[in-house]
Structures are given as structure tokens and as C-alpha cells.
C-alpha atoms as a PDB file:
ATOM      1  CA  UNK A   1       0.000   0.000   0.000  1.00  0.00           C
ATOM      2  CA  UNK A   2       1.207   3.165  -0.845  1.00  0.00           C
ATOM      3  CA  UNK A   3       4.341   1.680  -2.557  1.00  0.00           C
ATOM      4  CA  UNK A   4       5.828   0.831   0.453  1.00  0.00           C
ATOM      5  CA  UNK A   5       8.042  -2.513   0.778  1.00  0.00           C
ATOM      6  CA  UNK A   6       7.186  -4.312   3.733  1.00  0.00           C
ATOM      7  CA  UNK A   7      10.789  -6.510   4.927  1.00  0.00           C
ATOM      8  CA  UNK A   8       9.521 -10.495   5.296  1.00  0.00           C
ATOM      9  CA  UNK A   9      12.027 -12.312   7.436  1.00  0.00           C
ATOM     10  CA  UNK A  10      11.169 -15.402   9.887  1.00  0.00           C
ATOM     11  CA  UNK A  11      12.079 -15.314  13.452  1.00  0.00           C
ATOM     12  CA  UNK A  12      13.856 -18.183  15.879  1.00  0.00           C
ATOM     13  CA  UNK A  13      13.311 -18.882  19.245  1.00  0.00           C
ATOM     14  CA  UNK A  14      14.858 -16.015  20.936  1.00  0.00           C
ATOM     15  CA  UNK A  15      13.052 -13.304  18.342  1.00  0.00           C
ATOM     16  CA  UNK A  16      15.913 -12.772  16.584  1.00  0.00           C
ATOM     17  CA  UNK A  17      15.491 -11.378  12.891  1.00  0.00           C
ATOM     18  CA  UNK A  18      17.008 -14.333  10.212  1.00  0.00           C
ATOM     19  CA  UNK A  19      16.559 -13.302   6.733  1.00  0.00           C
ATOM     20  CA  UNK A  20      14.958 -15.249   3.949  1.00  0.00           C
ATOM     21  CA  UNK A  21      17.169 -17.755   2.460  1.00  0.00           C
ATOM     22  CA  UNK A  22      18.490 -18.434   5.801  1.00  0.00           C
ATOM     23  CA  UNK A  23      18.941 -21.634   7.319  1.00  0.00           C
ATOM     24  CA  UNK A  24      19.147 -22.558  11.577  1.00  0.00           C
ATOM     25  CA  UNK A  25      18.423 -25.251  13.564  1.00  0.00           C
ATOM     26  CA  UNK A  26      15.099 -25.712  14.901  1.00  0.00           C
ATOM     27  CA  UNK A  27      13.929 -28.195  17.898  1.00  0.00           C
ATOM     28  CA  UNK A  28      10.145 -28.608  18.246  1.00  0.00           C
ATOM     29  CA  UNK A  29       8.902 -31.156  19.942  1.00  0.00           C
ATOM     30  CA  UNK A  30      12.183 -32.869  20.868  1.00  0.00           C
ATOM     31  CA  UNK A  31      13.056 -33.125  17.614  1.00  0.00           C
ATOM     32  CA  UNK A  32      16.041 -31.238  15.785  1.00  0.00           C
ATOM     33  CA  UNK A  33      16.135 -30.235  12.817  1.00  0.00           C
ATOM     34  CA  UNK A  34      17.104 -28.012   9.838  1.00  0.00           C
ATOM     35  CA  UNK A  35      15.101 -25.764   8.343  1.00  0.00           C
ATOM     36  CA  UNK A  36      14.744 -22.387   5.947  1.00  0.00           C
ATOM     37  CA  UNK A  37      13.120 -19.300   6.184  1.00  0.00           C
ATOM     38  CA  UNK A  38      10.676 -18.992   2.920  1.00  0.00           C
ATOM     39  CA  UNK A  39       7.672 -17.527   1.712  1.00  0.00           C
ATOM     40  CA  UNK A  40       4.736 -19.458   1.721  1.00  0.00           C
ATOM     41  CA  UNK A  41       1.112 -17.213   0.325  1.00  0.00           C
ATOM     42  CA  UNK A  42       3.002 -14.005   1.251  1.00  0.00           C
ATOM     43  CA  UNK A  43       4.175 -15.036   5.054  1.00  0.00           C
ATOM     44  CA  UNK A  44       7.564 -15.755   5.919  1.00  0.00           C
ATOM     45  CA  UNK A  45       7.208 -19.576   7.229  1.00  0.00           C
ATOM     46  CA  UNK A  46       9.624 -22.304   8.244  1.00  0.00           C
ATOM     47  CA  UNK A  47      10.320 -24.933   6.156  1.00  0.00           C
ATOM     48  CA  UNK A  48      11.972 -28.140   6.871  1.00  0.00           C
ATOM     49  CA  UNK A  49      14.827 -29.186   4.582  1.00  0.00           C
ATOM     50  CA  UNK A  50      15.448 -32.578   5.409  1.00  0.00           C
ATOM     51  CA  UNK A  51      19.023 -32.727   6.407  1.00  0.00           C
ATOM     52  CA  UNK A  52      19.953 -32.823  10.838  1.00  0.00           C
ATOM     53  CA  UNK A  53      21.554 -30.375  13.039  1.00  0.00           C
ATOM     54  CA  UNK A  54      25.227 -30.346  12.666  1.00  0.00           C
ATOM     55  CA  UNK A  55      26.599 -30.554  16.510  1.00  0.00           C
ATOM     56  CA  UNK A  56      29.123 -31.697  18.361  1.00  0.00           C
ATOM     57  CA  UNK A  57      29.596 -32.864  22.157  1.00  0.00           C
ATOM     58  CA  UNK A  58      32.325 -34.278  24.222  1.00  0.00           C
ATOM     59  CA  UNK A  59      31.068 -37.411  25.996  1.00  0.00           C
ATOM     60  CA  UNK A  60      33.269 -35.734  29.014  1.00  0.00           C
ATOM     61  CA  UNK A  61      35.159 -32.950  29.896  1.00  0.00           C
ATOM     62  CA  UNK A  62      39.022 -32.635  28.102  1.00  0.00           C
ATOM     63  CA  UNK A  63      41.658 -33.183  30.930  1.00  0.00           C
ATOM     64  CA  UNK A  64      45.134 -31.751  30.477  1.00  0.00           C
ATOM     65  CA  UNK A  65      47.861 -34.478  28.399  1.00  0.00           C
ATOM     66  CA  UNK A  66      49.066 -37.122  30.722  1.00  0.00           C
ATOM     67  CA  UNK A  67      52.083 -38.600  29.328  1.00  0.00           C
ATOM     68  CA  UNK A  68      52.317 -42.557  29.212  1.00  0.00           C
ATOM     69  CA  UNK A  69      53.117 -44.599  31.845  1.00  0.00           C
ATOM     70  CA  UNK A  70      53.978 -47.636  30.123  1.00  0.00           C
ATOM     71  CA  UNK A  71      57.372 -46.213  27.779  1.00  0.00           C
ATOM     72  CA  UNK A  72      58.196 -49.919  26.931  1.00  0.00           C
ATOM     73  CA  UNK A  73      57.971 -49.263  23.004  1.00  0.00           C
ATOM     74  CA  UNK A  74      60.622 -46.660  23.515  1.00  0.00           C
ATOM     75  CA  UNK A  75      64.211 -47.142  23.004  1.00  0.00           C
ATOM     76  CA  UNK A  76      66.177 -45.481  25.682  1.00  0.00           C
ATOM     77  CA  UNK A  77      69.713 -45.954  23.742  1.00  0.00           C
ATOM     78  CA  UNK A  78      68.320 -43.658  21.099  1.00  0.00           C
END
């Protein structure tokens, strides 16, 4: 109306603006998942692309290098 442009973006969890074209990871119901911002009859919506999150975890915390105990494979003579 009046020749304005009205901006269409999606939104994640937090309300934080993520243009169109974007992808994120989304969990919804347990689930994760990616998906892209697009327009669906003129509303930014979320669409699922069928791939998973990318992540990464540590099954436990990284502890400083302990050296070997067991230096039987070593050579002391060299």
C-alpha cells in the first residue's frame, strides 16, 4: 500500500530477525532439525529441509595431556 516494501524475514526462538534464504536449527517437539526461512502465500514460514543439526559434544570434559606410563615401546639408547 502506498508503494511501500514491507521486509519479510522469519524469526527463531529467541526473536531474533534471520533473513529469507536463511537456514538454523530448529527443535520442536524434541526433535532437531534443519530448516529455511521462505515464503509461503506471502508469510515468511519455516520450512523443513530434510538434512539434521550439525553438533558436536564431548562425551566428558578434556583433561590436560598425561604422558604414558607404560614407555616400553621406547628405546632409551636412542
Amino acid at each position: 500500500m502506498g508503494g511501500k516494501t514491507i521486509d519479510c524475514y522469519c524469526t527463531d526462538k529467541t526473536g531474533s530477525r534471520v533473513e529469507l534464504g536463511e537456514e538454523i536449527c530448529l527443535v520442536v517437539g524434541g526433535r532437531a532439525f534443519m530448516a529455511r526461512c521462505e515464503m509461503s502465500l506471502n508469510n515468511p514460514m519455516w520450512r523443513e529441509t530434510g538434512q539434521s543439526c550439525i553438533s558436536s559434544s564431548l562425551s566428558k570434559p578434556l583433561q590436560s595431556f598425561d604422558p604414558a606410563l607404560d614407555t616400553g615401546g621406547i628405546h632409551s639408547q636412542i
